[in-house]
Protein backbone atom coordinates (compact mmCIF):
# COMPACT_ATOMS: atom_id res chain seq x y z
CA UNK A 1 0.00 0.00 0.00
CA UNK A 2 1.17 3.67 -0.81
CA UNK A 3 2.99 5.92 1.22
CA UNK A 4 0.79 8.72 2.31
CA UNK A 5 2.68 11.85 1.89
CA UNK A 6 2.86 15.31 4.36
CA UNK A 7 1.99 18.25 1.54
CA UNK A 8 -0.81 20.56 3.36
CA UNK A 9 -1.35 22.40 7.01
CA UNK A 10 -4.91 22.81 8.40
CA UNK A 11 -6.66 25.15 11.23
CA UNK A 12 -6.59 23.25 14.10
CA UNK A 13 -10.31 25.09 15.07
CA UNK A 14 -11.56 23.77 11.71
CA UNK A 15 -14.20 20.86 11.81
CA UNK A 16 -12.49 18.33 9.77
CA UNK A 17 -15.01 15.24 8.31
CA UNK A 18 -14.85 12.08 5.95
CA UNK A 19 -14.88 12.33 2.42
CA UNK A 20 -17.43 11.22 0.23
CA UNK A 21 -15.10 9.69 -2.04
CA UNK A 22 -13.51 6.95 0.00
CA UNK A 23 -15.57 3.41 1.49
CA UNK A 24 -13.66 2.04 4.59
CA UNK A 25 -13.95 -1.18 6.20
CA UNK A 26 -12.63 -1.99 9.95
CA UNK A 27 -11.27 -5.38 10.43
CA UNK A 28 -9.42 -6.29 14.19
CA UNK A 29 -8.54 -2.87 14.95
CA UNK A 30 -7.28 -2.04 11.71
CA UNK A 31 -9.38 -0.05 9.05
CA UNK A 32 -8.83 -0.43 4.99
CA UNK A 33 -10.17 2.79 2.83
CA UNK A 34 -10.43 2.71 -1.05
CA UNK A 35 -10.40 6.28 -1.92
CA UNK A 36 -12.66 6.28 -5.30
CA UNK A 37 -10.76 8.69 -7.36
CA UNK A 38 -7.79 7.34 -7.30
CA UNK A 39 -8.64 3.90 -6.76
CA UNK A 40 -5.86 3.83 -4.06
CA UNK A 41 -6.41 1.53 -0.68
CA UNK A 42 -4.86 2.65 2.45
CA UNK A 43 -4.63 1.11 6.07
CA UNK A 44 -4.81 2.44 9.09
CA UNK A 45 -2.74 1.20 12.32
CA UNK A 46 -5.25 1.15 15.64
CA UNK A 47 -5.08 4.62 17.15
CA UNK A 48 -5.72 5.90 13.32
CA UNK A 49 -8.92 3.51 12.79
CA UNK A 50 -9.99 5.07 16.52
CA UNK A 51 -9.83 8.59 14.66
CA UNK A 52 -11.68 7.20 11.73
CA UNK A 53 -14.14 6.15 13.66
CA UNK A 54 -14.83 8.95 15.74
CA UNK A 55 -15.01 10.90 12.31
CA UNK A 56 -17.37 8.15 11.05
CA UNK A 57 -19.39 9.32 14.02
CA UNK A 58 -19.62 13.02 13.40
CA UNK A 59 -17.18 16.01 12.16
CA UNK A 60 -14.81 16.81 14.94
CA UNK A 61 -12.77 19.57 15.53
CA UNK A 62 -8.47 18.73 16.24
CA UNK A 63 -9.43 19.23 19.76
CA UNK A 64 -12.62 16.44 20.07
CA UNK A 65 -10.34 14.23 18.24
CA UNK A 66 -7.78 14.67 20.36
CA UNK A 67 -9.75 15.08 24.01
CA UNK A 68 -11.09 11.42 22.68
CA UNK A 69 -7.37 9.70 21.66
CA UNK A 70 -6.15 10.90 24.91
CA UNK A 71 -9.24 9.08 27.11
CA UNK A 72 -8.76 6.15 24.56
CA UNK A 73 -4.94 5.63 24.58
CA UNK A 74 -2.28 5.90 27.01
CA UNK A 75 -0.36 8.73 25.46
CA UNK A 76 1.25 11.90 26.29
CA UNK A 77 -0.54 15.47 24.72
CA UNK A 78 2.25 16.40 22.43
CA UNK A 79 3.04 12.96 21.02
CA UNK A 80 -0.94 12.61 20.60
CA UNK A 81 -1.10 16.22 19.11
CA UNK A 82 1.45 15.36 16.88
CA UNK A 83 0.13 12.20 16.21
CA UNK A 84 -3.21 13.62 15.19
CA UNK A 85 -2.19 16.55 13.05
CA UNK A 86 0.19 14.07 10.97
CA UNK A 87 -2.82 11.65 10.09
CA UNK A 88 -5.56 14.30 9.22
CA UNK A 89 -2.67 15.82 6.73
CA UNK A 90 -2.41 13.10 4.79
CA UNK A 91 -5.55 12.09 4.86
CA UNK A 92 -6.37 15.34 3.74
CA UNK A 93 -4.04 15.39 0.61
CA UNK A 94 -4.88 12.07 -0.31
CA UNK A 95 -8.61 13.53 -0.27
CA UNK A 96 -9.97 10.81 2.22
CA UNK A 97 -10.82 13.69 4.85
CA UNK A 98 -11.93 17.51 4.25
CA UNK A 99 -13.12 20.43 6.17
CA UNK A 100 -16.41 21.62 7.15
């Protein structure tokens, strides 16, 4: 599967939200998305298919999805922060997730 590449920043007060032009599938804590216009699939590790998830759920601002990672996961702010703002960039640029 493709590396997913760091191109784009984001407002961490935006409301970010699933794309309509991926499908995912969650399979022992792992989750597989085929993003449509590429026909590209990518695979997320457990803490990533926990963010899905929540944004399966509803749009979230940086700061939901974080507040819930940290009550999920044992894991310090910054590396969760980090963590967080890495994934929803490349998700972003690989058009899986957009803003509100």
């Amino acid at each position: 599967m493709p590396q997913l590449s760091i191109v784009m920043n984001f407002d961490v007060n935006q409301t970010f939200k699933l794309s309509p032009r991926q499908v995912s599938s969650s399979l022992d804590n792992e989750t597989i998305i085929l993003n449509h216009d590429a026909g590209v699939y990518y695979d997320l590790n457990e803490v990533g298919t926990f963010i899905w998830e929540q944004l399966q759920q509803k749009p979230s601002t940086f700061e939901e999805l974080k507040n819930a990672t940290m009550e999920e996961f044992e894991v310090d702010e910054a590396t969760c922060e980090n963590d967080i703002k890495s994934l929803l960039m490349q998700l972003m640029d690989e058009k899986l997730v957009e803003t509100v």
